[in-house]
Protein backbone atom coordinates (compact mmCIF):
# COMPACT_ATOMS: atom_id res chain seq x y z
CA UNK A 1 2.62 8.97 -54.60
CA UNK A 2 5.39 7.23 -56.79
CA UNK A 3 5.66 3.52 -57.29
CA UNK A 4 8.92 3.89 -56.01
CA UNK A 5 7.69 5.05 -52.75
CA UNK A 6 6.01 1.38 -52.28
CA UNK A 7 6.84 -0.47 -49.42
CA UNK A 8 7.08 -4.10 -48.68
CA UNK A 9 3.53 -5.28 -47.34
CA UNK A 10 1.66 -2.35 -49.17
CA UNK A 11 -1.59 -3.32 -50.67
CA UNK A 12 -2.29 -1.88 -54.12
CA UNK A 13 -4.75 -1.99 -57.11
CA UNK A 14 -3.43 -3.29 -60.71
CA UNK A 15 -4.51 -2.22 -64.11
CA UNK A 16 -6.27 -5.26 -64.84
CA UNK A 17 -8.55 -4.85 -61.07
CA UNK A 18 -6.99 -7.31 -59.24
CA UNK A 19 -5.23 -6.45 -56.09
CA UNK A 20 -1.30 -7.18 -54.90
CA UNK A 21 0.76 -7.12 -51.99
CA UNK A 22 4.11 -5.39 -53.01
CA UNK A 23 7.26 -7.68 -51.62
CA UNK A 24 10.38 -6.14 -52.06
CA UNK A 25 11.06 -2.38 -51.08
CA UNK A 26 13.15 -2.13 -54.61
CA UNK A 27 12.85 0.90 -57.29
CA UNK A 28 12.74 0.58 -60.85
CA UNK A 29 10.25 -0.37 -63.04
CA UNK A 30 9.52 -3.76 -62.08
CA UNK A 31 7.94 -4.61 -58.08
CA UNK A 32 8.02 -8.16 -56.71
CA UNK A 33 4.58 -8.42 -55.78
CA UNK A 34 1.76 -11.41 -54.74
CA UNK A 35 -1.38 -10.75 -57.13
CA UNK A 36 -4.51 -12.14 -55.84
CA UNK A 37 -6.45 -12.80 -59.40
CA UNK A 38 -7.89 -16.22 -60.36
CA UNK A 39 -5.50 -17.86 -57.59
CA UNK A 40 -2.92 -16.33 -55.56
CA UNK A 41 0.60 -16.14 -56.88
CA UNK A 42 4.24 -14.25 -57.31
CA UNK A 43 5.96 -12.67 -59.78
CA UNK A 44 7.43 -9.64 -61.59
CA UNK A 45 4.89 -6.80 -62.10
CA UNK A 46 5.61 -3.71 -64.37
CA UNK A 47 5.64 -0.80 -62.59
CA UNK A 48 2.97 1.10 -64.88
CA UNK A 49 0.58 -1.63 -63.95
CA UNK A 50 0.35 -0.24 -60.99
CA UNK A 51 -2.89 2.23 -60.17
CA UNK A 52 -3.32 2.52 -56.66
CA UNK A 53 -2.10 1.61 -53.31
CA UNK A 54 -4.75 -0.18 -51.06
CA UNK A 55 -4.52 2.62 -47.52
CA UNK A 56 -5.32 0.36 -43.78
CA UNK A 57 -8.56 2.41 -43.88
CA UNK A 58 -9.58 1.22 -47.96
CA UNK A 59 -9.09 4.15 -49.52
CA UNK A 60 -6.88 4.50 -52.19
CA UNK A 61 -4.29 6.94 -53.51
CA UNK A 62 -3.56 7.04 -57.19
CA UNK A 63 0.15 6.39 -58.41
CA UNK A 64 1.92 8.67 -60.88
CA UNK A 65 5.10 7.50 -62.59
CA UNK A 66 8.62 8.40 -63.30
CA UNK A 67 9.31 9.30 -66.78
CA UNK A 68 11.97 6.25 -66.86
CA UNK A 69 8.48 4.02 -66.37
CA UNK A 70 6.18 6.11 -68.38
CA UNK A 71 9.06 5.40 -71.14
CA UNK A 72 8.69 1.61 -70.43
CA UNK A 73 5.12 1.94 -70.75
CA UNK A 74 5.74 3.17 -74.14
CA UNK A 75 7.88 0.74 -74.88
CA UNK A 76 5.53 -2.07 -73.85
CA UNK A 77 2.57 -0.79 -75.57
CA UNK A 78 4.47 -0.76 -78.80
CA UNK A 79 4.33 -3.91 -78.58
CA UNK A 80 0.80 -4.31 -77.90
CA UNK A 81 0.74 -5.05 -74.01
């Protein structure tokens, strides 16, 4: 599955562990999501971040990633994120 494929209300797994609610049904390599870390709260998250989505039954399917995002991944990394 592609992160593009997200829809709103879909539950997935970030990079760090922490889990998100995806918000927006956009493309691109940045999701509006809710992250549930430390306290809940919104924002931008990189596409790349993304691991997993969350399925209704709590399993998980991994993500993969458009090169476009695997390039911003690079990109980001470069700079030491």
């Amino acid at each position: 599955m592609f992160t593009n494929e997200l829809k709103k209300g879909d539950m997935v797994k970030l990079r760090n562990g922490w889990k998100a609610r995806i918000e927006d049904n956009m493309k691109g390599n940045t999701r509006l999501a809710t992250v549930y870390g430390y306290c809940e709260e919104m924002g931008s998250v990189y596409s790349h971040d993304i691991v997993h989505k969350i399925n209704a039954d709590s399993t998980t399917t991994p993500i993969e990633y458009t090169p476009a995002q695997l390039k911003c991944k690079e990109r980001a990394n470069a700079f030491g994120f």
